[in-house]
Protein backbone atom coordinates (compact mmCIF):
# COMPACT_ATOMS: atom_id res chain seq x y z
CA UNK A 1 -17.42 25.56 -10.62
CA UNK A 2 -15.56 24.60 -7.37
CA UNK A 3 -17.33 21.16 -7.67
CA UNK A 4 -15.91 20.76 -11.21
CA UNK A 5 -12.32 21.39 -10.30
CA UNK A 6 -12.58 19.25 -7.41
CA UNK A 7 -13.67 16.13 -9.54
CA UNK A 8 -11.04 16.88 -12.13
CA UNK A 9 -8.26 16.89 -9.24
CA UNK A 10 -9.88 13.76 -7.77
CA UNK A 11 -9.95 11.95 -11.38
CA UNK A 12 -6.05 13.33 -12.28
CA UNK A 13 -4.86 12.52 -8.82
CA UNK A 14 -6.85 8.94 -9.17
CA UNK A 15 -5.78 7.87 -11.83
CA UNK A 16 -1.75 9.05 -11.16
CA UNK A 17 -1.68 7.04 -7.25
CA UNK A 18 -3.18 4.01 -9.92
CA UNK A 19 -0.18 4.44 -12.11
CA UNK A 20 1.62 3.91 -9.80
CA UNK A 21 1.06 0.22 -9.30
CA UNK A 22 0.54 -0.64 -13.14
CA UNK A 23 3.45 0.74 -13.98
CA UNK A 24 5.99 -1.91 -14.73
CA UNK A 25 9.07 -0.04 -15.90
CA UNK A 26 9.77 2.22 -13.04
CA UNK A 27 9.52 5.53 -14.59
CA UNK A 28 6.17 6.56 -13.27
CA UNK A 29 7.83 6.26 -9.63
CA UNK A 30 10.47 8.74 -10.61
CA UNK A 31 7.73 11.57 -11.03
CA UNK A 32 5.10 10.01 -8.99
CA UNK A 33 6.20 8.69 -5.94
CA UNK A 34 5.52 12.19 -4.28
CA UNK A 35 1.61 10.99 -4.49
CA UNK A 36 2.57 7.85 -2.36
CA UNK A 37 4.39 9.57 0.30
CA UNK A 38 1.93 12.26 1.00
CA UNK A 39 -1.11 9.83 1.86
CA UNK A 40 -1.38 10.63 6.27
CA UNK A 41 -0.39 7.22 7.31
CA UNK A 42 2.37 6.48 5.55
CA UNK A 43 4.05 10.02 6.53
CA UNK A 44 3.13 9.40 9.52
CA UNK A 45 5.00 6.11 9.76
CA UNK A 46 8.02 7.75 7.71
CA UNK A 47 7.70 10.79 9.93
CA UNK A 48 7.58 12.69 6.76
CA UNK A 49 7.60 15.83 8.34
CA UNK A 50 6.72 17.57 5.66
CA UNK A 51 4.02 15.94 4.63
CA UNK A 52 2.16 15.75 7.49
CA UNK A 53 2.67 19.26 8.19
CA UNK A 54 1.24 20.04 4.60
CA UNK A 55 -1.81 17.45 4.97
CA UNK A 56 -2.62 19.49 8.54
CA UNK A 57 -2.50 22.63 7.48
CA UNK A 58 -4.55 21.73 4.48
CA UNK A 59 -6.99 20.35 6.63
CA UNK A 60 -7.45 23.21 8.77
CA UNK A 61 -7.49 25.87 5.93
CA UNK A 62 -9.95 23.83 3.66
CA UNK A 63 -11.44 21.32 5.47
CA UNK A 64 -11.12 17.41 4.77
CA UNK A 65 -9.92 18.11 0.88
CA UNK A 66 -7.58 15.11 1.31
CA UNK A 67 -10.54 12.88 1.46
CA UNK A 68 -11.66 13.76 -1.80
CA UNK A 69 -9.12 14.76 -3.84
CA UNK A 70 -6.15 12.70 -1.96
CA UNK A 71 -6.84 9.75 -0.72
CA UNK A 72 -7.66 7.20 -3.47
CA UNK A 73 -9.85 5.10 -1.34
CA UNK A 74 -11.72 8.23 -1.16
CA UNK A 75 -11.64 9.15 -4.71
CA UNK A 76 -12.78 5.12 -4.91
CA UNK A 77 -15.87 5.15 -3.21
CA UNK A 78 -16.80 8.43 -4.77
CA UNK A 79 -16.76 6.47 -7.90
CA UNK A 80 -18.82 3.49 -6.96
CA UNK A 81 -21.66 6.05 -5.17
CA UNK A 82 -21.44 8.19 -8.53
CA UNK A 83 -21.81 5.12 -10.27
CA UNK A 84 -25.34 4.06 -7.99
CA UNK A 85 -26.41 8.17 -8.21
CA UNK A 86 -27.06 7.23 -11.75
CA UNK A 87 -30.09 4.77 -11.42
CA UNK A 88 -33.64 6.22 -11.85
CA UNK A 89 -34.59 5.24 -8.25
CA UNK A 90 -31.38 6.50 -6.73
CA UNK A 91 -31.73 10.30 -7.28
CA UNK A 92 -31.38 12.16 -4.32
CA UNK A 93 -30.86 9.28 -1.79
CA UNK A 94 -28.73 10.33 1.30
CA UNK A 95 -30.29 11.83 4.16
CA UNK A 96 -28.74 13.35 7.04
CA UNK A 97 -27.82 11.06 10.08
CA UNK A 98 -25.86 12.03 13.35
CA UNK A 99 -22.29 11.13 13.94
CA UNK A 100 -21.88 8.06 15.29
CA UNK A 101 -18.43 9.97 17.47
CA UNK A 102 -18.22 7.18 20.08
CA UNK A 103 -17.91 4.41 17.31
CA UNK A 104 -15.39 6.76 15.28
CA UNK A 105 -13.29 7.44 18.57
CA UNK A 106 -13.19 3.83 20.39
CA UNK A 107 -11.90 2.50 16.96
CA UNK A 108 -9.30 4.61 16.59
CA UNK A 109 -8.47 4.40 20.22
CA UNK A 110 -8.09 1.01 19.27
CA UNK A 111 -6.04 1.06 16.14
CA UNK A 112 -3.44 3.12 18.66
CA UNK A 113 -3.67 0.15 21.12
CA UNK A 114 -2.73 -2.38 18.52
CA UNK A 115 -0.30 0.20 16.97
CA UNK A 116 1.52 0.43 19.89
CA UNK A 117 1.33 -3.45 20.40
CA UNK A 118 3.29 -3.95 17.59
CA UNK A 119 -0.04 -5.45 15.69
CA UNK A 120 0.58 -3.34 12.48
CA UNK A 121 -0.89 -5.85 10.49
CA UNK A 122 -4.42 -4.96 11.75
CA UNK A 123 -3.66 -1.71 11.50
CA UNK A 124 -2.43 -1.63 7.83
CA UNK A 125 -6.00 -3.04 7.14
CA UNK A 126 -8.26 -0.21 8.24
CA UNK A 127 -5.67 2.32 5.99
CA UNK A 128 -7.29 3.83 3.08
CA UNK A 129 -4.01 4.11 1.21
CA UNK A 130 -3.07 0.29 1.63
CA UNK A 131 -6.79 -0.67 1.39
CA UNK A 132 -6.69 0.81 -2.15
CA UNK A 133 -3.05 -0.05 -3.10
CA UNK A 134 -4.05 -4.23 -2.12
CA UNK A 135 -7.61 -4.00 -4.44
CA UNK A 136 -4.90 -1.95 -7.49
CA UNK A 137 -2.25 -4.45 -6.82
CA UNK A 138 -4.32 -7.60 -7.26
CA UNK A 139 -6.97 -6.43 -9.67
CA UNK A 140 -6.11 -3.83 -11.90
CA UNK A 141 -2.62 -4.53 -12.21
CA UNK A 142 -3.28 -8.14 -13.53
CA UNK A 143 -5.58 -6.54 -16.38
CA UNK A 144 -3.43 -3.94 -17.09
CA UNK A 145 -0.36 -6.13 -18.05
CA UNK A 146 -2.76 -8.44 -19.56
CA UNK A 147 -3.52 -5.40 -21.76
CA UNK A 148 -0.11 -4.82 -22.54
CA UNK A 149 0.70 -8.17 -23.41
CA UNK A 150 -2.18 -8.43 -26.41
CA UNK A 151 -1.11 -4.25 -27.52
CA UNK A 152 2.90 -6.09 -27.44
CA UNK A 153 1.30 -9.16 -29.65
CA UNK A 154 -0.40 -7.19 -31.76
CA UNK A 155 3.10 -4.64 -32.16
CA UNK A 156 4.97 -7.67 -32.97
CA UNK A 157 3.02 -9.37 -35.89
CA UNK A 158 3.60 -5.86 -37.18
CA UNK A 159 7.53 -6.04 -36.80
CA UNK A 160 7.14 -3.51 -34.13
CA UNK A 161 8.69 -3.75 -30.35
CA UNK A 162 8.23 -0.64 -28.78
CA UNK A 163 5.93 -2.69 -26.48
CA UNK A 164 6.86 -5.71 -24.96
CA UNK A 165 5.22 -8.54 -23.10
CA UNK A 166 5.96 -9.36 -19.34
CA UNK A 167 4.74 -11.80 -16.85
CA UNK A 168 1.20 -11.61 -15.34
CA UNK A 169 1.63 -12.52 -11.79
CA UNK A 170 -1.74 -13.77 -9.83
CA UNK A 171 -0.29 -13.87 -6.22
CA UNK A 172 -3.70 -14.88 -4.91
CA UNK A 173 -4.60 -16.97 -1.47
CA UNK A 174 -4.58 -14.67 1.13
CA UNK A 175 -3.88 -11.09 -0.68
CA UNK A 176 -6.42 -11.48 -3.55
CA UNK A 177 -8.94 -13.10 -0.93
CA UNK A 178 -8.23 -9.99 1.60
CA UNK A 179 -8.76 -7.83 -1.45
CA UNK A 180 -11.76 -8.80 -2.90
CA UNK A 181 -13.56 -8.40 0.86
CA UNK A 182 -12.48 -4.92 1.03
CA UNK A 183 -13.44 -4.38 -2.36
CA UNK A 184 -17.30 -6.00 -1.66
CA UNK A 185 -17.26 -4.30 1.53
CA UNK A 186 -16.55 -0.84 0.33
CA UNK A 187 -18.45 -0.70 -2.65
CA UNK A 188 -21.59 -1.91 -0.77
CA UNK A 189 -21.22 1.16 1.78
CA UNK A 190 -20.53 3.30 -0.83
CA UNK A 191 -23.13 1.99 -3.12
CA UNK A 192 -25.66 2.09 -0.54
CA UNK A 193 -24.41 5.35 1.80
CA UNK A 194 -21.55 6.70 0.13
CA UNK A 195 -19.01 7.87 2.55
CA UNK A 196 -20.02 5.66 5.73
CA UNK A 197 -16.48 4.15 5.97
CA UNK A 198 -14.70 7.39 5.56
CA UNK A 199 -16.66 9.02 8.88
CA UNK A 200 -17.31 5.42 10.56
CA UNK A 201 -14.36 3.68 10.46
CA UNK A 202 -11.55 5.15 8.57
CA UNK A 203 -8.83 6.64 11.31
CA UNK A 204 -7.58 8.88 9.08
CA UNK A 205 -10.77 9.86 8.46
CA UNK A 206 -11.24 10.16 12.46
CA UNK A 207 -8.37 12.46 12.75
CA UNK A 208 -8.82 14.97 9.93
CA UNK A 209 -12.44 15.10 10.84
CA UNK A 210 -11.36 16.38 14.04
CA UNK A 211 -9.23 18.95 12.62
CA UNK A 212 -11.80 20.07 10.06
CA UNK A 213 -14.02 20.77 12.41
CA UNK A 214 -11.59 24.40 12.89
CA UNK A 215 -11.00 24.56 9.49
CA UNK A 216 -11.08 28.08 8.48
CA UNK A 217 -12.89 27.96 5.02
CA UNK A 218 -16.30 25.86 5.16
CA UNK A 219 -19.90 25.22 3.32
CA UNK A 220 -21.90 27.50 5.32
CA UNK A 221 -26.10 27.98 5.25
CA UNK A 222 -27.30 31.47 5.08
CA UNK A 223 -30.71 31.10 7.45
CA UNK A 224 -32.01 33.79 5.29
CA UNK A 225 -31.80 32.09 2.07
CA UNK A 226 -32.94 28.78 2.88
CA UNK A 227 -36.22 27.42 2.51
CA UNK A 228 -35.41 24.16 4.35
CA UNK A 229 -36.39 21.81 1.40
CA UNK A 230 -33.60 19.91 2.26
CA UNK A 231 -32.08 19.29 -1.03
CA UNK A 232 -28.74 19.96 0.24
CA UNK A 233 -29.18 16.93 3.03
CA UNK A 234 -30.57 14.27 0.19
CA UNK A 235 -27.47 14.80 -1.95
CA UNK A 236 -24.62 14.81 0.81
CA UNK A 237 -22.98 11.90 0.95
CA UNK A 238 -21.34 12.03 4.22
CA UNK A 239 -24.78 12.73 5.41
CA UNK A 240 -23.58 15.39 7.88
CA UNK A 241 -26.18 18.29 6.50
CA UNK A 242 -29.00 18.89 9.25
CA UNK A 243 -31.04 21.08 6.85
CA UNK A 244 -33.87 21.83 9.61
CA UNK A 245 -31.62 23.17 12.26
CA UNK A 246 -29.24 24.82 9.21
CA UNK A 247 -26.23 22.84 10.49
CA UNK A 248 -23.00 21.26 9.00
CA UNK A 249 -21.15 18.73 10.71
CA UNK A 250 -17.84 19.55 9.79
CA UNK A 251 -16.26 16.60 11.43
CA UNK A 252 -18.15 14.46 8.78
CA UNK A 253 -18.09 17.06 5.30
CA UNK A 254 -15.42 15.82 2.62
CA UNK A 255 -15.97 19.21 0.90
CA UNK A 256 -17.05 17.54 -2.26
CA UNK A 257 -18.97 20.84 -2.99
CA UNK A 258 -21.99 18.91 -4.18
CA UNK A 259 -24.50 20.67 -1.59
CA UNK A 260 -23.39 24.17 -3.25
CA UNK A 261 -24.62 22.79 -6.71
CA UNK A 262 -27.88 21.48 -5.72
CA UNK A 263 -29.36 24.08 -3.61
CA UNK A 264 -31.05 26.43 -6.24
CA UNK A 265 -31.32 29.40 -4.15
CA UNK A 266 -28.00 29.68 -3.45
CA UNK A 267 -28.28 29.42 0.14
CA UNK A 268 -24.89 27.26 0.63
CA UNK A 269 -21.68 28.84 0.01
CA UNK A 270 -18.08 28.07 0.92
CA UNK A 271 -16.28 30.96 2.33
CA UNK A 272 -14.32 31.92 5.47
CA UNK A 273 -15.64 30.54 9.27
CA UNK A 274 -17.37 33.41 11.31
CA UNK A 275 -15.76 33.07 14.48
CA UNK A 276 -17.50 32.20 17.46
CA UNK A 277 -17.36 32.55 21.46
CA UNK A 278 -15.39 29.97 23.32
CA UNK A 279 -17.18 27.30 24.90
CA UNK A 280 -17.37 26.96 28.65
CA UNK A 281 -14.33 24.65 29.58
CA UNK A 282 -16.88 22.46 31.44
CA UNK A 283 -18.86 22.37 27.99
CA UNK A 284 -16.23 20.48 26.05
CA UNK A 285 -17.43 17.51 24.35
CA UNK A 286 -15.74 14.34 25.84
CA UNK A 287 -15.16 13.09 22.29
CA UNK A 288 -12.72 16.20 21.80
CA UNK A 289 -10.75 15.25 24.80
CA UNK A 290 -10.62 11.43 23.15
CA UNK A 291 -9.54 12.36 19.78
CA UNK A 292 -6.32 14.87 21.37
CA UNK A 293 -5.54 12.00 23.28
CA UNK A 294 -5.28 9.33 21.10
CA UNK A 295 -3.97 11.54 18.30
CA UNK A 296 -1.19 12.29 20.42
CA UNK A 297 -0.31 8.84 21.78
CA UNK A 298 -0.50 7.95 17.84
CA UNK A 299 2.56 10.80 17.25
CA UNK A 300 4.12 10.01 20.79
CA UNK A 301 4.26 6.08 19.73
CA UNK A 302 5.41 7.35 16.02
CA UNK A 303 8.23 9.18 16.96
CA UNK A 304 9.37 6.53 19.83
CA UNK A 305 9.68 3.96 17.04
CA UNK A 306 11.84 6.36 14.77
CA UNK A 307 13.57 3.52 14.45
CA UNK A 308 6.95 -18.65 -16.29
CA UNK A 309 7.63 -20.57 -19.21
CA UNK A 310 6.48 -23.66 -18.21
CA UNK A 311 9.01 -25.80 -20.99
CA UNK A 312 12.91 -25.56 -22.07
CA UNK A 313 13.72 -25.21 -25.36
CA UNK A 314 12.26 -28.17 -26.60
CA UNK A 315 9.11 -29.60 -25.08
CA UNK A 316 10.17 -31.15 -22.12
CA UNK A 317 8.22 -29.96 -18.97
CA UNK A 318 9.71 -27.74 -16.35
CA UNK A 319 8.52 -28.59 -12.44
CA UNK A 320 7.97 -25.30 -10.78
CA UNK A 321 10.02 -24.81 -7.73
CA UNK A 322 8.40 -24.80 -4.45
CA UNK A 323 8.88 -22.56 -1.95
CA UNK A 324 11.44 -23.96 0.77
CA UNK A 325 10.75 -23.76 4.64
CA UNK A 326 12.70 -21.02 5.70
CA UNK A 327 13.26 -20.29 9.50
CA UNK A 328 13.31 -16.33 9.41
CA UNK A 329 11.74 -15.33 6.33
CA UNK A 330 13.93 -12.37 4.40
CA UNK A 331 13.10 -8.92 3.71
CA UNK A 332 14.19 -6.60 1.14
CA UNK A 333 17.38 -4.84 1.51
CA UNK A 334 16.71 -1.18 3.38
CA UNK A 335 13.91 -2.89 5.89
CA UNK A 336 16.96 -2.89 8.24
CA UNK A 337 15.28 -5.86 10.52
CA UNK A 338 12.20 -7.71 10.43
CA UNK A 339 10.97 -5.63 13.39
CA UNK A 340 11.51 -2.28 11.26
CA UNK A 341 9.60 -3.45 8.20
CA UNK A 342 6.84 -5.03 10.39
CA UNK A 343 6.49 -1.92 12.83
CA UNK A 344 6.50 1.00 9.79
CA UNK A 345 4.75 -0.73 6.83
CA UNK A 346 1.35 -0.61 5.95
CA UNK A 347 0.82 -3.43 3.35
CA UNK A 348 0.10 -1.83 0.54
CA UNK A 349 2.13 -3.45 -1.96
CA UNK A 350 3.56 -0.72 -3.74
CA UNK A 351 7.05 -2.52 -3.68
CA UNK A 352 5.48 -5.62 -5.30
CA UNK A 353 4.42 -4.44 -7.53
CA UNK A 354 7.27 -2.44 -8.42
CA UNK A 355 9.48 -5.64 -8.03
CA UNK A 356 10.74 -5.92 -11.71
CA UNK A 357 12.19 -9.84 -10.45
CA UNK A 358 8.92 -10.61 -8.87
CA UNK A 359 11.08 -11.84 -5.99
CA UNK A 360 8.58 -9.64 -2.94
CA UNK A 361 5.36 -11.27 -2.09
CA UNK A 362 2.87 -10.67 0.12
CA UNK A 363 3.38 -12.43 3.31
CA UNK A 364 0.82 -14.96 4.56
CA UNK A 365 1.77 -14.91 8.30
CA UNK A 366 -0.35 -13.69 10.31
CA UNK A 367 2.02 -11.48 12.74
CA UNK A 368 3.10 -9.27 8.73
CA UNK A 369 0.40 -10.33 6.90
CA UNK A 370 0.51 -8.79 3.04
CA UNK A 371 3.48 -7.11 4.21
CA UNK A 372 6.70 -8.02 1.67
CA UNK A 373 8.90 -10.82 1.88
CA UNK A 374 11.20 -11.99 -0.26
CA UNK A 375 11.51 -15.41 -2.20
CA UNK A 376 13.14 -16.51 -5.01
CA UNK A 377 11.44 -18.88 -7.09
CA UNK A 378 10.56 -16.54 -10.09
CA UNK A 379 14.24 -14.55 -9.68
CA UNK A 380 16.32 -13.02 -7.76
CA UNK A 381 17.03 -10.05 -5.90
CA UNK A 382 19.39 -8.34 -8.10
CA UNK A 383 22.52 -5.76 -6.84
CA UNK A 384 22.08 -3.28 -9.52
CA UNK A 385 18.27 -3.23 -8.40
CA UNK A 386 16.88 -0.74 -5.67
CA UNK A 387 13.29 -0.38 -6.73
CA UNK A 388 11.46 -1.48 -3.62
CA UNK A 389 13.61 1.02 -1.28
CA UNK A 390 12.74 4.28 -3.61
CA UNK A 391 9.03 3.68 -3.81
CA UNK A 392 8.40 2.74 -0.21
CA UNK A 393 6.09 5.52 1.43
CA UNK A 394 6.03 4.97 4.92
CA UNK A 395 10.10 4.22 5.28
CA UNK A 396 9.80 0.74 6.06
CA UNK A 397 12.16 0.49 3.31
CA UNK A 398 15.11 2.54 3.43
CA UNK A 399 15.64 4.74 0.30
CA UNK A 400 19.94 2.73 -0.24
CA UNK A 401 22.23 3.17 -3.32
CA UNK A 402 23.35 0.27 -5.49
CA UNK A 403 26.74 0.05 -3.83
CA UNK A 404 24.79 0.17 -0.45
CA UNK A 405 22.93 -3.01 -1.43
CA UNK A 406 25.79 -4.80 -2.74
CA UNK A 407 27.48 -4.64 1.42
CA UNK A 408 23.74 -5.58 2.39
CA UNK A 409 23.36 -8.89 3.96
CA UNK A 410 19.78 -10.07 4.34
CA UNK A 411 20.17 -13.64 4.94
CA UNK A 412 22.97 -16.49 4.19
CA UNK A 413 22.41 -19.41 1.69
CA UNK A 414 22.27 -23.28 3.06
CA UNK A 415 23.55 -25.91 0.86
CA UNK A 416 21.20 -29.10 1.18
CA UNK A 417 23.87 -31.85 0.11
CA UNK A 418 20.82 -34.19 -0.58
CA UNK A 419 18.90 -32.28 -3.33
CA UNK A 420 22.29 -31.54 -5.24
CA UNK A 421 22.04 -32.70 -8.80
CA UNK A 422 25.91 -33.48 -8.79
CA UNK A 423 25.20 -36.10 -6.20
CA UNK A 424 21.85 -37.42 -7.64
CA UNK A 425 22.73 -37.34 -11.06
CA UNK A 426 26.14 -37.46 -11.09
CA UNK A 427 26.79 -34.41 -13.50
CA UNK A 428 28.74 -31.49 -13.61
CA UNK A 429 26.84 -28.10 -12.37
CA UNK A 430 28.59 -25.41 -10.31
CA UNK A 431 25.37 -23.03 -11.77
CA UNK A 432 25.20 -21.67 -8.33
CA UNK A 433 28.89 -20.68 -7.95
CA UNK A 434 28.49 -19.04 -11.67
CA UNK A 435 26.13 -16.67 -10.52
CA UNK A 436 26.84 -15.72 -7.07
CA UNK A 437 27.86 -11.65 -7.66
CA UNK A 438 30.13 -11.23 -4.09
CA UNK A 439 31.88 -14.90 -4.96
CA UNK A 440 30.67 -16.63 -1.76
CA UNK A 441 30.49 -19.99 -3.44
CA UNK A 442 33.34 -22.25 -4.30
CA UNK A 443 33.34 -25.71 -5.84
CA UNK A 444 35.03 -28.22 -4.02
CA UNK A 445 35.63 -31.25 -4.48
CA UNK A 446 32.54 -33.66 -3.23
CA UNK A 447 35.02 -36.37 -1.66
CA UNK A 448 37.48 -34.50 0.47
CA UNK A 449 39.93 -37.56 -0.16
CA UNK A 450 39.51 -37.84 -4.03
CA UNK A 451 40.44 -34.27 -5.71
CA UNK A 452 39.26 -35.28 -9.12
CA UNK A 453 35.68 -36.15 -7.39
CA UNK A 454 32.72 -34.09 -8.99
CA UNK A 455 32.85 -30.82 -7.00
CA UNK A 456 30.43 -29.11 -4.96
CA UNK A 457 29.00 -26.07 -3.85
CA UNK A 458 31.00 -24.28 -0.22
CA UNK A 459 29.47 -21.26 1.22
CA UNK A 460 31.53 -18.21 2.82
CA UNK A 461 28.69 -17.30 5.13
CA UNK A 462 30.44 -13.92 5.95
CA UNK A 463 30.51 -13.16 2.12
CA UNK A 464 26.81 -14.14 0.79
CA UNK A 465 24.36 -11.24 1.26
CA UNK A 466 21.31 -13.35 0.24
CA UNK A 467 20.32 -11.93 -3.17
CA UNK A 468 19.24 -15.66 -3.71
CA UNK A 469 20.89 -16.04 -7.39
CA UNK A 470 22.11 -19.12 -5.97
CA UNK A 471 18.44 -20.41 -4.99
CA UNK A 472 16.74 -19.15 -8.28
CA UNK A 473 19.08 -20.30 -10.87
CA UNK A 474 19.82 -24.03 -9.04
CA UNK A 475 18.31 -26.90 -11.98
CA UNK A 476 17.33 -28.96 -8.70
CA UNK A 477 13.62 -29.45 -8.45
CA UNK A 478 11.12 -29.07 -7.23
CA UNK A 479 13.84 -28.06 -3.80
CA UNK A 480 16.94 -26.09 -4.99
CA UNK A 481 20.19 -27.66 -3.49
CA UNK A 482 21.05 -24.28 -2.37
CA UNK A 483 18.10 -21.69 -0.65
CA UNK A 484 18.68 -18.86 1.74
CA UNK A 485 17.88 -18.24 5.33
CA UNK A 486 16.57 -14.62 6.20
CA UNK A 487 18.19 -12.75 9.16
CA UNK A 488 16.10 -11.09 11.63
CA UNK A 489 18.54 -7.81 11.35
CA UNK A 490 20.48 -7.27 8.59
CA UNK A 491 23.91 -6.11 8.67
CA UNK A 492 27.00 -4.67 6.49
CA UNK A 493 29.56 -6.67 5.20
């Protein structure tokens, strides 16, 4: 029974952290976005106090539940092992293994290291949360609004438009190439071992395996019952059941309950932890001393940084813009500074996805790789819009209001005098100065000495926040006249 409710929790909870980037209208956030916030990194980035306090003392009352019911990376790979349980030859094919502690321990150590370096980009790799969110972002959300699209085709040959079709974005390059490793990486393990990643390299994993090894309810073998046929062992797929010396390894059990449902004697059970003498100080294992210290130079180092149509309306064909070569790329509104966003996110794409202007992308620079930046040749960052800064997780995004965003100045636009279709054409335009919202673009006239000259575009620096309207809606191609600069810190105008 216990095993049934945990696979319906793991399937609900699955399927609700997926919604979350397919959904394209922004009301699953609204009720959802607790789901986000409550994965361990992430709180612990946002010191989500909370959170974490929730996830720890759910760890040591019930053991690592957050791996299986939780964390969809988890819930993933329980999947894809299900999924290879089901072949004739594959019944009963785990067998118990010891801990491989000094692998689990020097990687984390290591994650802090590079933490602390400022290297959150490696980091942000090795997290469940943003492992899953990168393989939902670039996989199933393209299918899913490739889904809607033929349901909205279908609605409208039958005069119906309660569905509607959007744009299906393939950011691919870097993101879908980093995706589809950790997607052939993890399936393989899981395939093959089931939850090696989870007690082998995972940090999270690391760190509520520690604390699970106290927790007070457990799977526990009653040396009376059992026969030793080791049933229990050859279905545990964290391979932490020694069924000849009748031991758990705690550290290593995602209390998926399936032990309790093989053994036919009812030998396994999960109930409260017998207590037991204190070891001798000299006795304690030097992996226990490594995992307090590096968890707590991981909340020390936390809390220190608290801080497409393709023609117009006839036939003609439209050249794409390309992407100018911007100095300082931008971020969105609510990162505060590139330093902010780069020390406190973990890549997982949950604001693109949300983007409804397709303006964030993930970056391809190596120092924030698949972290968001923002560019504007699909839209614009718009002033009524504050989607990305009420889904962010981690707070690398600051939760702002719409009048907030509007006094938000991420960057400054440039005018390039040379790409200007006034100039090279010799036509009337002033598109940019149309659509700036704060008014930071004037027309003036394009020979200071002749006032009935064609006019172009003059920027009040101190007025433009960067929203990129300017950039976006500029006819220039494939270069707009007009593109904005990012600021390392933003600031209020």
């Amino acid at each position: 029974m216990k095993r049934k409710i945990r696979v319906a929790l793991a399937v609900v909870v699955g399927l609700l952290v997926s919604l979350l980037f397919l959904d394209f209208t922004g009301t699953a956030h609204a009720w959802l976005g607790w789901l986000a916030k409550i994965q361990f990194l992430p709180a612990l980035l946002a010191l989500n106090t909370v959170a974490l306090v929730f996830l720890v003392l759910l760890t040591l009352l019930f053991g690592r539940i957050y791996c299986s019911v939780i964390c969809p990376l988890g819930i993933f790979q329980d999947v894809i092992s299900w999924l290879s349980g089901k072949r004739k030859s594959a019944k009963r094919r785990f067998s118990y293994s010891p801990a491989k502690s000094k692998v689990r321990y020097v990687l984390l150590g290591l994650l802090v290291i590079l933490f602390i370096a400022g290297l959150q980009t490696i980091v942000s790799i090795f997290d469940p949360y943003a492992a899953y969110g990168r393989m939902a972002s670039n996989f199933l959300s393209p299918l899913y609004l490739w889904g809607n699209n033929i349901l909205a085709d279908w609605a409208e040959k039958m005069d119906s438009y309660a569905v509607y079709s959007v744009d299906v974005w393939l950011k691919g390059g870097a993101p879908l190439l980093l995706a589809i490793v950790t997607f052939v990486v993890l399936s393989v393990l899981a395939w093959r071992s089931g939850r090696t990643y989870c007690n082998t390299i995972c940090p999270v994993g690391t760190i509520l395996g520690f604390l699970s090894k106290y927790s007070l309810f457990r799977p526990v073998i009653n040396t009376e019952k059992c026969n030793g046929c080791g049933l229990c062992a050859r279905s545990c797929k964290a391979s932490c059941i020694d069924s000849k010396a009748h031991e758990v390894d705690y550290s290593r059990c995602v209390v998926c309950f399936d032990c309790i449902d093989t053994c036919n004697r009812g030998a396994i059970s999960y109930r409260r932890r017998v207590s037991q003498p204190a070891p001798a100080a000299e006795s304690v294992d030097a992996g226990r001393r490594s995992m307090l210290t590096a968890t707590a130079v991981v909340l020390a180092s936390t809390a220190l940084k608290a801080a497409e149509k393709k023609v117009d309306g006839g036939l003609a064909y439209i050249e794409d813009k390309q992407i100018p070569e911007r100095q300082t790329p931008i971020v969105p509104p609510g990162a505060l500074s590139i330093r902010n966003l780069t020390r406190r996110c973990t890549a997982c794409q949950l604001c693109i996805t949300a983007c409804p202007s397709q303006v964030l992308r993930p970056s391809t620079d190596m120092s924030r790789l698949m972290m968001p930046e923002s560019s504007y040749e699909r839209g614009y960052c718009r002033p009524e819009c504050t989607r990305c800064s009420s889904v962010c997780p981690a707070g690398a995004i600051q939760p702002i209001s719409e009048e907030e965003k509007s006094s938000i100045q991420i960057g400054h636009a440039v005018f390039i005098k040379k790409n200007c279709v006034v100039l090279n054409k010799d036509v009337d335009c002033g598109n940019c100065a149309r659509h700036c919202p704060v008014g930071a673009i004037t027309m003036v006239p394009s020979d200071p000495n002749n006032p009935s000259s064609r006019q172009i575009p003059a920027i009040d620096e101190e007025r433009c926040i960067g929203c990129g309207a300017c950039e976006n809606l500029c006819p220039s191609r494939p270069f707009s006249a007009i593109y904005v600069e990012g600021h390392e810190v933003h600031k209020t105008i």
